[in-house]
Protein backbone atom coordinates (compact mmCIF):
# COMPACT_ATOMS: atom_id res chain seq x y z
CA UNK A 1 -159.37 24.29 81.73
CA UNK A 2 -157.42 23.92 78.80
CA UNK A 3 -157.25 27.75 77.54
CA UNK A 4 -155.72 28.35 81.24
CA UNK A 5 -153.25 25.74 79.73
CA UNK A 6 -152.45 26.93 76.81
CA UNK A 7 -151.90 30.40 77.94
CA UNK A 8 -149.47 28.98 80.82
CA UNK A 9 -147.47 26.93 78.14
CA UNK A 10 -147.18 29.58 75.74
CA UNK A 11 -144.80 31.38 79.11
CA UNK A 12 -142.31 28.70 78.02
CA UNK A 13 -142.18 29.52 73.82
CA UNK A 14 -139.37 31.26 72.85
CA UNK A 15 -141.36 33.56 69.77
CA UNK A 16 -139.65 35.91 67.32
CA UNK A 17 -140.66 38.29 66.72
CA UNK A 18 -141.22 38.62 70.88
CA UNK A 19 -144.19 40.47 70.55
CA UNK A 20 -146.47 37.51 69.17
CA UNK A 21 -146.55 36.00 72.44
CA UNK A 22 -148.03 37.86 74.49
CA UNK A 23 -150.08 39.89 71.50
CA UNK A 24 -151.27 38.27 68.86
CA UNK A 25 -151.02 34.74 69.82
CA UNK A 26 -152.22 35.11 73.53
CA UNK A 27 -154.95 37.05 72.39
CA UNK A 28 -155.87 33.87 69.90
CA UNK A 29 -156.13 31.69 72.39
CA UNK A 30 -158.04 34.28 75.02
CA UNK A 31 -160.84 34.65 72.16
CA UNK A 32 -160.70 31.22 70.87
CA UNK A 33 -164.14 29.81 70.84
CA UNK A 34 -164.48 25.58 71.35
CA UNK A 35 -163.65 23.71 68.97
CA UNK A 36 -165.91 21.58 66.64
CA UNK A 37 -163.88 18.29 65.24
CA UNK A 38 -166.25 17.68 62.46
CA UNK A 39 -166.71 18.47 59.11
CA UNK A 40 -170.18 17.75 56.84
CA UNK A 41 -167.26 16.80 53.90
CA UNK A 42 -166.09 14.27 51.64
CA UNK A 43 -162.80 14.21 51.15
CA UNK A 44 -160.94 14.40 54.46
CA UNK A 45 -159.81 11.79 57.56
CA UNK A 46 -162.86 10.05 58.50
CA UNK A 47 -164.10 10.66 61.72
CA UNK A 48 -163.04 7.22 63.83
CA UNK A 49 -166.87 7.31 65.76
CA UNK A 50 -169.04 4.92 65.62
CA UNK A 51 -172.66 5.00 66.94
CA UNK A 52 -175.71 2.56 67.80
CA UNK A 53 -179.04 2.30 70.06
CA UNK A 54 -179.31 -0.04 72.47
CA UNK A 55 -182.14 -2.26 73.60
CA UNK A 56 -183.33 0.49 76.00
CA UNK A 57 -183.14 3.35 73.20
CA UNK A 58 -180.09 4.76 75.00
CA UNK A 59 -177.38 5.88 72.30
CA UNK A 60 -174.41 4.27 72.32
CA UNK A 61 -171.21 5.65 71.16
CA UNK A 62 -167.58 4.11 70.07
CA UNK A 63 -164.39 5.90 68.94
CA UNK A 64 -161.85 3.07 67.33
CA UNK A 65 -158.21 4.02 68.55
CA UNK A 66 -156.77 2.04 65.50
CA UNK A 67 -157.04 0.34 62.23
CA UNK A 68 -156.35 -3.22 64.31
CA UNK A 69 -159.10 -2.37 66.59
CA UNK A 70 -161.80 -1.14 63.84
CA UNK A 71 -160.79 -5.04 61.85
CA UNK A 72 -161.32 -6.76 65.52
CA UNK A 73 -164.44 -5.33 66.48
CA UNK A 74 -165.72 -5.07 62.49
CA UNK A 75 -163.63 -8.38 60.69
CA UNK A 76 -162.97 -5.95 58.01
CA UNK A 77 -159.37 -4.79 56.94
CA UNK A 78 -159.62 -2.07 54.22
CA UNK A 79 -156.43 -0.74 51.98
CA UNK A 80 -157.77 2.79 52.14
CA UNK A 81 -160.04 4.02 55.39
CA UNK A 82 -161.41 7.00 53.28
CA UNK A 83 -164.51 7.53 52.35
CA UNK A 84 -166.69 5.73 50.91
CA UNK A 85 -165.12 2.65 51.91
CA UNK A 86 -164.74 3.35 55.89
CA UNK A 87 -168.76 3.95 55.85
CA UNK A 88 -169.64 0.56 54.91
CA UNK A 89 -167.78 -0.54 57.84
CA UNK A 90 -170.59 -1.76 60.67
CA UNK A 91 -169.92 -4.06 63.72
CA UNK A 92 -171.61 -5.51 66.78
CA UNK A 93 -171.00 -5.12 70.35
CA UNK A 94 -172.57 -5.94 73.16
CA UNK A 95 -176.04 -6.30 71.58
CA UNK A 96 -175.27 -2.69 70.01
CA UNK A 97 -175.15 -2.45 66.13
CA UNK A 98 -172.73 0.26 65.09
CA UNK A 99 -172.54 2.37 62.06
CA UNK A 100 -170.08 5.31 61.49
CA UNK A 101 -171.58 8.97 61.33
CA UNK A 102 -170.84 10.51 58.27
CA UNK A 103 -168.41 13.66 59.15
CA UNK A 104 -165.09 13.75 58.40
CA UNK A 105 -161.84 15.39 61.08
CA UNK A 106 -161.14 19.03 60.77
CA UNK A 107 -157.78 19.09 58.21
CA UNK A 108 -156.36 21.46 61.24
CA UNK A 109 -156.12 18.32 63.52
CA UNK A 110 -154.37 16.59 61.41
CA UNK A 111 -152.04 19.53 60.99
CA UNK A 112 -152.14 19.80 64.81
CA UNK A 113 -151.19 16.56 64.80
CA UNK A 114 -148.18 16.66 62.61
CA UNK A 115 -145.24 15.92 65.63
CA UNK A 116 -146.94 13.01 66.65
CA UNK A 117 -148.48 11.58 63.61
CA UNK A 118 -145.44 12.19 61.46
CA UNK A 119 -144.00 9.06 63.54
CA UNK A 120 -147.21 7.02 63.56
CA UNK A 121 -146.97 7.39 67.43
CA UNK A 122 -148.48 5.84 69.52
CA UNK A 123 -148.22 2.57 67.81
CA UNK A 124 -144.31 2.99 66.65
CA UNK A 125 -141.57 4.95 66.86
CA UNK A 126 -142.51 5.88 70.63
CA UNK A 127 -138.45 6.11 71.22
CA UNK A 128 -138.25 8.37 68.42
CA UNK A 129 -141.12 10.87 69.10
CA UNK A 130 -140.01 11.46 72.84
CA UNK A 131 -137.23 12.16 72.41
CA UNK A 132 -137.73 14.56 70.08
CA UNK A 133 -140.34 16.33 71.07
CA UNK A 134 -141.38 19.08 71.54
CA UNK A 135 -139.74 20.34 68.60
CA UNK A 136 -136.79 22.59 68.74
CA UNK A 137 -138.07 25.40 65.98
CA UNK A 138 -140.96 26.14 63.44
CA UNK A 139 -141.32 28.76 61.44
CA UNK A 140 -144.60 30.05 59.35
CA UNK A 141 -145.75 33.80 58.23
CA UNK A 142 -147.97 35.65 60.35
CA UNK A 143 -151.41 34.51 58.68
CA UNK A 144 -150.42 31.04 60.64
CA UNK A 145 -150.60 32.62 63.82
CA UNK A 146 -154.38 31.85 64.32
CA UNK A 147 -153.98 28.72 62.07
CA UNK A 148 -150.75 25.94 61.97
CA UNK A 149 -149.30 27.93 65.65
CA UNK A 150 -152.61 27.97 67.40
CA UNK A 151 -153.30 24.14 66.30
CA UNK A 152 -150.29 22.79 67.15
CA UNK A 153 -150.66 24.29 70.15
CA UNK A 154 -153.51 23.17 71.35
CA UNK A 155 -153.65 19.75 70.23
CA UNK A 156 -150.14 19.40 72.10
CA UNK A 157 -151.02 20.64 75.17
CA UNK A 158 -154.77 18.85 74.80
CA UNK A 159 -153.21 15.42 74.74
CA UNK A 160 -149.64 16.04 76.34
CA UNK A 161 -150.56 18.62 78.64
CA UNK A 162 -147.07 20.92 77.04
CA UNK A 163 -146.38 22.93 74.18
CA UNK A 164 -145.23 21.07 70.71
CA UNK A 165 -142.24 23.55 70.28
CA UNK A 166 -139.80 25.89 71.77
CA UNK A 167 -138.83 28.48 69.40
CA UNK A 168 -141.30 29.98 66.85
CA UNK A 169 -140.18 32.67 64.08
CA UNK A 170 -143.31 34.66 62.39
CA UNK A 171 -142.60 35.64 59.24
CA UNK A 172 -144.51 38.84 57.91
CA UNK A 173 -145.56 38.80 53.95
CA UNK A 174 -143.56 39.51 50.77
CA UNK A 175 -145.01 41.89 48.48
CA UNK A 176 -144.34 42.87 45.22
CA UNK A 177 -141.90 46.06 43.98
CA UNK A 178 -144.93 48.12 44.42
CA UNK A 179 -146.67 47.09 47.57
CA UNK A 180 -149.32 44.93 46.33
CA UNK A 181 -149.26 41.32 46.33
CA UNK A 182 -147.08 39.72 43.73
CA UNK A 183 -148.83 38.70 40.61
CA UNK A 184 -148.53 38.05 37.12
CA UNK A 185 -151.28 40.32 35.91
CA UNK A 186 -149.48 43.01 38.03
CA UNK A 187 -145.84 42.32 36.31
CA UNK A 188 -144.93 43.70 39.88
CA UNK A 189 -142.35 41.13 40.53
CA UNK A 190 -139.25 39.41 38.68
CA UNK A 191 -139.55 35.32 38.43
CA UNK A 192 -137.97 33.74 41.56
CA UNK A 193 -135.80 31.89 39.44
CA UNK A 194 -134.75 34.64 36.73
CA UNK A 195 -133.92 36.39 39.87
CA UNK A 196 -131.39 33.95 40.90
CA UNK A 197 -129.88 33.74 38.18
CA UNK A 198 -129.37 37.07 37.37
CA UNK A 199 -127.72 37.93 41.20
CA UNK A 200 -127.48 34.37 42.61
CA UNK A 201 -129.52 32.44 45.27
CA UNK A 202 -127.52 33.45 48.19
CA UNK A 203 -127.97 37.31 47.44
CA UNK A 204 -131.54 36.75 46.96
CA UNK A 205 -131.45 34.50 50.37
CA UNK A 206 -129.26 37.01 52.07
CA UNK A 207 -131.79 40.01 51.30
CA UNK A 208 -134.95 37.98 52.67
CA UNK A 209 -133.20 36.55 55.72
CA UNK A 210 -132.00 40.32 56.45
CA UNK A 211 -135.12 41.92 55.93
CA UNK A 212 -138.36 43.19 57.76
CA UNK A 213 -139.71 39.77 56.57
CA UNK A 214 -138.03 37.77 59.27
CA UNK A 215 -139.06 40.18 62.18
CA UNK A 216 -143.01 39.61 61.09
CA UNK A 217 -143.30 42.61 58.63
CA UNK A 218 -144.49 42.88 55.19
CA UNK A 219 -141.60 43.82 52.35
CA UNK A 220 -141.78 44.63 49.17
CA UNK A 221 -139.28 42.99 47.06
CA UNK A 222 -137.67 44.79 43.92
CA UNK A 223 -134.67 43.63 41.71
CA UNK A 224 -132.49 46.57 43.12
CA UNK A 225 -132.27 45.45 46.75
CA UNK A 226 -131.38 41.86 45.62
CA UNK A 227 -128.56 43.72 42.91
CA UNK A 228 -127.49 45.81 46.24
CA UNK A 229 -126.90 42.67 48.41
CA UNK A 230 -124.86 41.12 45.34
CA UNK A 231 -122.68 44.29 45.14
CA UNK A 232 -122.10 44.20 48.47
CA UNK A 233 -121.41 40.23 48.78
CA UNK A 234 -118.54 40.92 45.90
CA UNK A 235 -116.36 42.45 48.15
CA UNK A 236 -115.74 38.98 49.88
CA UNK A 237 -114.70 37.90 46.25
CA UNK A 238 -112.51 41.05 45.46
CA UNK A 239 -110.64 40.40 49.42
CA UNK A 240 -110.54 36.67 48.00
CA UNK A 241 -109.10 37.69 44.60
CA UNK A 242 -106.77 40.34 46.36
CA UNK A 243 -105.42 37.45 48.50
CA UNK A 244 -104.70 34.92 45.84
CA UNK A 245 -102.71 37.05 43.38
CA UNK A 246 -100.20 38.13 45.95
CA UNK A 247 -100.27 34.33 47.93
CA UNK A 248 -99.93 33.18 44.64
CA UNK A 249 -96.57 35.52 43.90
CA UNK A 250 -95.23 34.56 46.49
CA UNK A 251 -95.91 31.20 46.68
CA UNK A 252 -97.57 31.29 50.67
CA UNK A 253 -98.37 28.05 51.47
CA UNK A 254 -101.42 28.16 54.45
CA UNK A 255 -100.02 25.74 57.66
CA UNK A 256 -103.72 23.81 57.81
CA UNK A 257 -103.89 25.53 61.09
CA UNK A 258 -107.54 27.44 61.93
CA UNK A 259 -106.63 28.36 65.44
CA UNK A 260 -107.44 31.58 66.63
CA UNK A 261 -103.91 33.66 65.34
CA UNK A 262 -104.89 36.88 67.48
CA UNK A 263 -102.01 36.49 70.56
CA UNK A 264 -99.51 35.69 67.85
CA UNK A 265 -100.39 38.75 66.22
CA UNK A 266 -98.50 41.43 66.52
CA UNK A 267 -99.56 44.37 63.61
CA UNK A 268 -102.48 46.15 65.71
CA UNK A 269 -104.24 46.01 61.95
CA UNK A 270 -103.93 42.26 62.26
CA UNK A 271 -105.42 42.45 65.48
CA UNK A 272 -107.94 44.70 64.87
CA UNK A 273 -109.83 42.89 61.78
CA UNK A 274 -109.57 39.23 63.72
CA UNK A 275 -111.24 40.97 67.04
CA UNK A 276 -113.39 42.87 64.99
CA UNK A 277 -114.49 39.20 63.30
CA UNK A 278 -114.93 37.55 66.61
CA UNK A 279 -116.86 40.48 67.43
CA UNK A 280 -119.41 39.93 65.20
CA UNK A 281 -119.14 36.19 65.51
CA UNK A 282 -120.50 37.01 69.51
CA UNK A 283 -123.07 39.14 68.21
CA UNK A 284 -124.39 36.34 65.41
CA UNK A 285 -124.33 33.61 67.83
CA UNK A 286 -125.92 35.68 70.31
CA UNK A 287 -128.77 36.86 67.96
CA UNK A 288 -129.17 33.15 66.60
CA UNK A 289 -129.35 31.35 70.00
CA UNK A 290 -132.34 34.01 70.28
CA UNK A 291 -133.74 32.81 66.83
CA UNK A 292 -133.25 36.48 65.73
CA UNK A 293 -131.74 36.23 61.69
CA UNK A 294 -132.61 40.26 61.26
CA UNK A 295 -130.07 41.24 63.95
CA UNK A 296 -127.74 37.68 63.09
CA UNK A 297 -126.79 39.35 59.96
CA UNK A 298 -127.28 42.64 60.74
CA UNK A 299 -123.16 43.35 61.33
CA UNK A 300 -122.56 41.17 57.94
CA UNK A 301 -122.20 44.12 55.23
CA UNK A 302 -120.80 46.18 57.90
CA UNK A 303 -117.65 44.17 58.97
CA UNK A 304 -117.47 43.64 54.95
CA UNK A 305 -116.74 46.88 54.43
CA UNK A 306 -114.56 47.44 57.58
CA UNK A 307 -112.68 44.45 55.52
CA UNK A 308 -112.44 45.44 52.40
CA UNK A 309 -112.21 48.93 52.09
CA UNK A 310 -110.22 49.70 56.06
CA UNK A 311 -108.32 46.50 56.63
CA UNK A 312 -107.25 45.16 53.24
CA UNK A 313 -106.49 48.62 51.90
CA UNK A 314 -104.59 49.85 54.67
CA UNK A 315 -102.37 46.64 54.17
CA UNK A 316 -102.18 46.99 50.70
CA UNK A 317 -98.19 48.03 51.14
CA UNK A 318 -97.24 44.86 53.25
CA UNK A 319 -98.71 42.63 50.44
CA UNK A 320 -96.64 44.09 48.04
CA UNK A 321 -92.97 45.09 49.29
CA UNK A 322 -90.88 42.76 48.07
CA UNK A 323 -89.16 41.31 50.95
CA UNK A 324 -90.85 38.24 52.36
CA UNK A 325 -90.67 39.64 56.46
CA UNK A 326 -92.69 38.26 59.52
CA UNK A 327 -95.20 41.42 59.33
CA UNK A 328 -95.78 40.30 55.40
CA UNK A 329 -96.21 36.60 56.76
CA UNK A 330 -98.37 37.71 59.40
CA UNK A 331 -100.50 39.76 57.30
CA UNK A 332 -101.09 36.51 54.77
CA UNK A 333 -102.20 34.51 58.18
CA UNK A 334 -104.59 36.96 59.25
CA UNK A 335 -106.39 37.64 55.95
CA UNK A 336 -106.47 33.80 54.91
CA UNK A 337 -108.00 33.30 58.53
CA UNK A 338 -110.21 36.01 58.22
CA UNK A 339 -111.88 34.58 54.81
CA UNK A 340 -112.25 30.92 56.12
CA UNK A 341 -113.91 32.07 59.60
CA UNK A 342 -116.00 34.22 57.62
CA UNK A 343 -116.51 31.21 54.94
CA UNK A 344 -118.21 29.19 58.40
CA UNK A 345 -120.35 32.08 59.95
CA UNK A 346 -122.45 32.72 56.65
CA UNK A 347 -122.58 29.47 55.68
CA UNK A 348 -126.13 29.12 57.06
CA UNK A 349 -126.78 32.59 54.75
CA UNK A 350 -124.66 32.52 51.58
CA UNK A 351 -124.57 28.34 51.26
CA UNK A 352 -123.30 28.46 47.53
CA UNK A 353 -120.56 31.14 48.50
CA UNK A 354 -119.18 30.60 51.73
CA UNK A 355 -119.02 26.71 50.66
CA UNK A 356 -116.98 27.90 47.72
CA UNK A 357 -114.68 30.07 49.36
CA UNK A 358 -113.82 27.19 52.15
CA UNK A 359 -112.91 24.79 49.58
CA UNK A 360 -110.85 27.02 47.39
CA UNK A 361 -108.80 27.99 50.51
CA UNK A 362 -108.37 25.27 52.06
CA UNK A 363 -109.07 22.19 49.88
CA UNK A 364 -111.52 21.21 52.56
CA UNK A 365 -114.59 18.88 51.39
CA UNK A 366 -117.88 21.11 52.53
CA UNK A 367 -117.78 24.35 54.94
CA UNK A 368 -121.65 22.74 55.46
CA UNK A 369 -119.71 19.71 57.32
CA UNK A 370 -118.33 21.81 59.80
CA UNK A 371 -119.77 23.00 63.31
CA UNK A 372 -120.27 26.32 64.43
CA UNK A 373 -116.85 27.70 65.62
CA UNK A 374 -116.18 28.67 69.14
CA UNK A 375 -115.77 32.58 69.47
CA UNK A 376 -112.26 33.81 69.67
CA UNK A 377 -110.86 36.49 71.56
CA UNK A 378 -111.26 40.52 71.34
CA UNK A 379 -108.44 43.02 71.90
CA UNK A 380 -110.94 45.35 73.17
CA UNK A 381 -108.21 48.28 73.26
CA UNK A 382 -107.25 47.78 70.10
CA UNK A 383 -110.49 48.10 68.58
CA UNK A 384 -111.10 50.89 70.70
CA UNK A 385 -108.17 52.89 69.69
CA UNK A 386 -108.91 52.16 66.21
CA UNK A 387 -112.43 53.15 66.27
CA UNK A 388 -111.43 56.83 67.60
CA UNK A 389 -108.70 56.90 65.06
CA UNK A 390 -111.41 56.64 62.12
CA UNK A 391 -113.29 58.80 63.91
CA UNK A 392 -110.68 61.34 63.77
CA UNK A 393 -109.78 60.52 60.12
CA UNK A 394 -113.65 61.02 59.11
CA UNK A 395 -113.60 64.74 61.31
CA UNK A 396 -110.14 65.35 59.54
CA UNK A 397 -111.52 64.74 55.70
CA UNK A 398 -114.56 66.71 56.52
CA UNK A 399 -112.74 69.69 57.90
CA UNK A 400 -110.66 69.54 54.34
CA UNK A 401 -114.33 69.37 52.40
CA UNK A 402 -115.36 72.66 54.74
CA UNK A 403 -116.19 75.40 52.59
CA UNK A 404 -116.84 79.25 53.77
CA UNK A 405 -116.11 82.40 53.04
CA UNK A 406 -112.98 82.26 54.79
CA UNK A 407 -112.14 78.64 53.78
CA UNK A 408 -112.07 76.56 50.92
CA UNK A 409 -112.08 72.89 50.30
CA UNK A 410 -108.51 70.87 49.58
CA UNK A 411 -108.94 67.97 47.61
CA UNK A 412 -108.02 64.53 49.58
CA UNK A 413 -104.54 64.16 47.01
CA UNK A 414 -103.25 67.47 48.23
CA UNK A 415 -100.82 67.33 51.46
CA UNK A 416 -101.49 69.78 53.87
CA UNK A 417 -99.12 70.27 57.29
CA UNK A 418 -100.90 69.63 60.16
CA UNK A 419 -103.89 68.24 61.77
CA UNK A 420 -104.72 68.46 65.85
CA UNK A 421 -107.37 66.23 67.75
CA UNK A 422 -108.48 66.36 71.19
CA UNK A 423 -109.73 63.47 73.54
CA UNK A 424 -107.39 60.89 74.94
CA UNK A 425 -104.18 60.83 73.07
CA UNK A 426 -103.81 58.16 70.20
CA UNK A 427 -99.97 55.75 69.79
CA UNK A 428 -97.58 56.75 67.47
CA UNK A 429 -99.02 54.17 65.42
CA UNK A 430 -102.50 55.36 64.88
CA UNK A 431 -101.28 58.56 64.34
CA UNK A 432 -99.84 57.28 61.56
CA UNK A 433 -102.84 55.88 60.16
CA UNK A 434 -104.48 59.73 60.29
CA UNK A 435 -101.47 61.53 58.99
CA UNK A 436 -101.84 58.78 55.70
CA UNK A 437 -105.52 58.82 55.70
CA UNK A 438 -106.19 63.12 56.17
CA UNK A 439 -102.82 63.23 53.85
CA UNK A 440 -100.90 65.28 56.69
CA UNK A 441 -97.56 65.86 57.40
CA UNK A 442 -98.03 65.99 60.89
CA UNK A 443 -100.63 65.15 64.05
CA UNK A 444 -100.62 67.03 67.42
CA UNK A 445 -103.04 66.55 69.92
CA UNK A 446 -103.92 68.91 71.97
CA UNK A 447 -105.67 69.04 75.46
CA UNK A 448 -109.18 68.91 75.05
CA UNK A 449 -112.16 66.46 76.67
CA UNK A 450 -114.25 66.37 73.20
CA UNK A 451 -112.73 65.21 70.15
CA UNK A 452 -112.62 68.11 68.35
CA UNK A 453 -110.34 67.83 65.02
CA UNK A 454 -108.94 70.70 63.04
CA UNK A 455 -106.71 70.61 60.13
CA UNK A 456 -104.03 73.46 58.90
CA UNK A 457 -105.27 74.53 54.96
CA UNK A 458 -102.79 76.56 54.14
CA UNK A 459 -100.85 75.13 51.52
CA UNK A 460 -96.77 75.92 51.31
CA UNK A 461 -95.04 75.76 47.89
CA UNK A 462 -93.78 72.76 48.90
CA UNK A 463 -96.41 70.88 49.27
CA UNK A 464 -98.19 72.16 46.28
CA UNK A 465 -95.08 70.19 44.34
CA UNK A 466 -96.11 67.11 46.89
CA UNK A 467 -99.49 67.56 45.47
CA UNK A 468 -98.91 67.48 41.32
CA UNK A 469 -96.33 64.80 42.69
CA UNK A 470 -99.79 63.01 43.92
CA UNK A 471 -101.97 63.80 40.54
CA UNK A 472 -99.24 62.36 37.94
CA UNK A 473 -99.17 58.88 39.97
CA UNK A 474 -103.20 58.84 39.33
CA UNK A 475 -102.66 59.92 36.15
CA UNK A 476 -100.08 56.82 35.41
CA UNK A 477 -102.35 54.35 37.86
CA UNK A 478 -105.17 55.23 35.45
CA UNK A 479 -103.19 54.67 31.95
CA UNK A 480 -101.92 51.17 33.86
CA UNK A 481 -105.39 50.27 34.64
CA UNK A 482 -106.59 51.63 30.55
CA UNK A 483 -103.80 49.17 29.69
CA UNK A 484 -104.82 46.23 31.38
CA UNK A 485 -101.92 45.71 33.30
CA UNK A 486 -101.42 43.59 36.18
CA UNK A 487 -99.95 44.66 39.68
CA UNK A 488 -97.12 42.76 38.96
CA UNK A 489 -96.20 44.36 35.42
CA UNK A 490 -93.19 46.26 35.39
CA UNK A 491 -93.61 49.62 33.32
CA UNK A 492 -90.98 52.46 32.20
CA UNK A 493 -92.75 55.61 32.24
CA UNK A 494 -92.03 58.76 29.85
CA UNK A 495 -93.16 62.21 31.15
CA UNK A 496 -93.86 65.03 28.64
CA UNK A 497 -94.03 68.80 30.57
CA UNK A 498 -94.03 71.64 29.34
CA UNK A 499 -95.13 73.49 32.88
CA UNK A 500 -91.91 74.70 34.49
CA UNK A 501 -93.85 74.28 38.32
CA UNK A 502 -95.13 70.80 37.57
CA UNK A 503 -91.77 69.44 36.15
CA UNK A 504 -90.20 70.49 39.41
CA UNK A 505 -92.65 68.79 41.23
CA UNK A 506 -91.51 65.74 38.84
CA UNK A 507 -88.32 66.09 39.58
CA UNK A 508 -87.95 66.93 43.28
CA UNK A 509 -90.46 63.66 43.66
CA UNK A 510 -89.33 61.12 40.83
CA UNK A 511 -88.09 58.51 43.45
CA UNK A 512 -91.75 58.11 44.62
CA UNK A 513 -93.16 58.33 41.06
């Protein structure tokens, strides 16, 4: 019968979360009882039946399949078929008099019926509805599981014999900051709108698209979370910012090329942030062709900060020698490429911001006007090598931090003289990266299958003098900042001492002061 139907269409529904299909939905349509069309209501569709009693006493029934059928059979055209109107409406056939019984449709038909009826189908738009249905995606909260879903459903495969869509995503419930439901009498929630404008739509969207919400479970929504994502979403403006002032210096002028730069690349830092973008671009159209938004934008903030605080800071120094090289060039490409990618992929997320960082970079009309772009190649080695060189460089600054009896802790600024690392041995270049990182003045590694990472503490005169050399530039980077000057501002810098150790330190270092 039709639940055998149902339950053999529902194989073919892609759901998210997965677990509705074969749980809570299957079991709705195992326990389903039949269903009764008719309501004992006013105000609803009228029920299209019509009944009468013929000569014999037999009842006779009619259903009218359309408004130009009721006005044939009746002579009556009406400009609303509601009641009372529609039961006034009597006709005559063969010998039968007909009058309409006075129930009214279920409003879950009609909901049921929404693909179909939405085109007035059958009697236009047959081109239309076929080819459109069933329906690509829906999307409801959980409580429409037994409701819209099961409807649809059912009324689909009743009269079509297939399911009415492909892809479902349940949606669990949004609470309030303290659990409960949100309500005014509570005060457990901040006004949608106030919300917005306080940390902007596309934080606010962000948070919900990210959250337990979108894989079916209840969350409880609090200012802080939606203040978090905003924090977090800055760092796309402070890479944008960082990229202007110095394109701006320097007057780099973007080709209007958004090819994928990554076998023209050379710097393995170049290389690294555009394979660790196309990275997550793989995972996010993965995850959406699935209909999963949780996991989509679960490597968003991540690769942010991999960004911002690894990429761009590491590259700092090629942004702001002064000669205008290939490496300086190529650093400007990959950065400016790595914004306007990143401008397309959360453009379904952050609308407001990604559309406004694709027009400011590249005078394009609308980031929305774009498709999705095709993934672009990984250096997989690359990323690889640089993933074991942070690994190092985290095992390297927590070895400094180590405190015992026998050890103390040596403050980041400090130089020591060695670290060693085992596991397979990193290039000269990444071993670079740890020695400026751990703020050694040399790496060894040393034969070892686990990558164990120890660093030398003791501290020789000399580079006690490297490390007051290290506190006085903080101390003048913080009375630049105090100022409020810019990177660009050219300063001359008086030094008062009065301790004989640190004015040597001045004065064997005052070059790189």
């Amino acid at each position: 019968g039709q639940r055998k139907d149902m339950l053999s269409e529902n194989e073919d529904i892609n759901w998210f979360p997965s677990h509705v299909k074969h749980g809570r939905f299957e079991k709705t349509v195992e326990s389903a009882p039949d269903w009764n069309l008719s309501r004992d209501r006013f105000w609803a569709t009228a029920m299209p039946v019509w009944k009468g009693v013929d000569s014999e006493g037999n009842e006779r029934v009619k259903v009218v399949g359309s408004y130009a059928e009721l006005k044939e059979l009746s002579g009556v055209e009406l400009e609303d078929y509601h009641r009372p109107w529609v039961d006034d409406v009597e006709f005559d056939l063969d010998g039968v008099h007909y009058t309409r019984i006075d129930k009214v449709m279920d409003c879950w038909f009609e909901s049921g019926s929404m693909p179909f009826a939405q085109f007035h189908y059958p009697f236009e738009n047959k081109e239309k509805f076929e080819s459109s249905f069933p329906g690509d995606f829906i999307a409801e909260y959980v409580g429409q599981v037994r409701a819209w879903f099961y409807y649809l459903h059912s009324v689909s495969v009743g009269l079509f014999g297939k399911a009415s869509f492909k892809n479902c995503i349940v949606t669990g419930t949004l609470a309030g900051n303290d659990g409960r439901k949100m309500s005014k009498s509570y005060g457990n929630y901040t006004d949608p709108n106030e919300l917005m404008d306080m940390y902007s739509a596309d934080a606010l969207r962000f948070l919900l698209l990210s959250s337990p919400v979108l894989n079916g479970e209840d969350f409880n929504l609090t200012d802080k979370d939606v203040q978090d994502v905003q924090r977090k979403l800055a760092m796309i403006w402070n890479m944008y910012d960082f990229f202007t002032m110095y394109a701006d210096v320097d007057a780099w002028e973007w080709k209007g090329t958004l090819d994928d730069p990554l076998k023209e690349l050379e710097n393995p830092l170049d290389r690294w942030v555009v394979s660790r973008l196309h990275q997550l671009q793989q995972q996010m159209t993965i995850d959406m062709d699935a209909y999963n938004v949780p996991d989509t934008l679960s490597g968003v903030l991540p690769f942010l900060d991999d960004a911002s605080n690894w990429y761009v800071r590491r590259s700092r120094r090629r942004f702001w020698k002064s000669e205008d090289d290939a490496d300086k060039a190529q650093a400007y490409r990959t950065l400016h490429y790595v914004l306007v990618r990143l401008s397309m992929l959360l453009a379904p997320f952050t609308p407001f911001l990604a559309d406004e960082l694709y027009r400011q970079l590249t005078g394009g009309e609308s980031v929305h006007l774009l498709d999705w772009p095709e993934n672009g190649k990984v250096d997989e080695a690359v990323l690889a090598d640089m993933a074991q060189t942070r690994q190092v460089i985290e095992q390297g600054l927590a070895a400094r931090m180590y405190k015992d009896d026998q050890e103390q802790q040596v403050k980041v600024r400090q130089p020591l003289a060695s670290l060693s690392y085992g596991s397979a041995k990193l290039g000269e270049y990444y071993e670079q990266i740890v020695m400026d990182e751990v703020n050694v003045k040399q790496v060894n590694h040393v034969d070892a299958d686990d990558l164990a990472v120890a660093v030398d503490k003791h501290i020789s005169p000399e580079l006690k003098r490297e490390g007051l050399m290290r506190e006085v530039i903080r101390a003048v980077q913080n009375a630049r900042k105090q100022a409020g000057l810019q990177v660009d501002d050219r300063i001359v810098l008086h030094l008062l001492c009065d301790d004989t150790e640190l004015r040597l330190a001045i004065d064997e270092h005052a070059d790189s002061i």
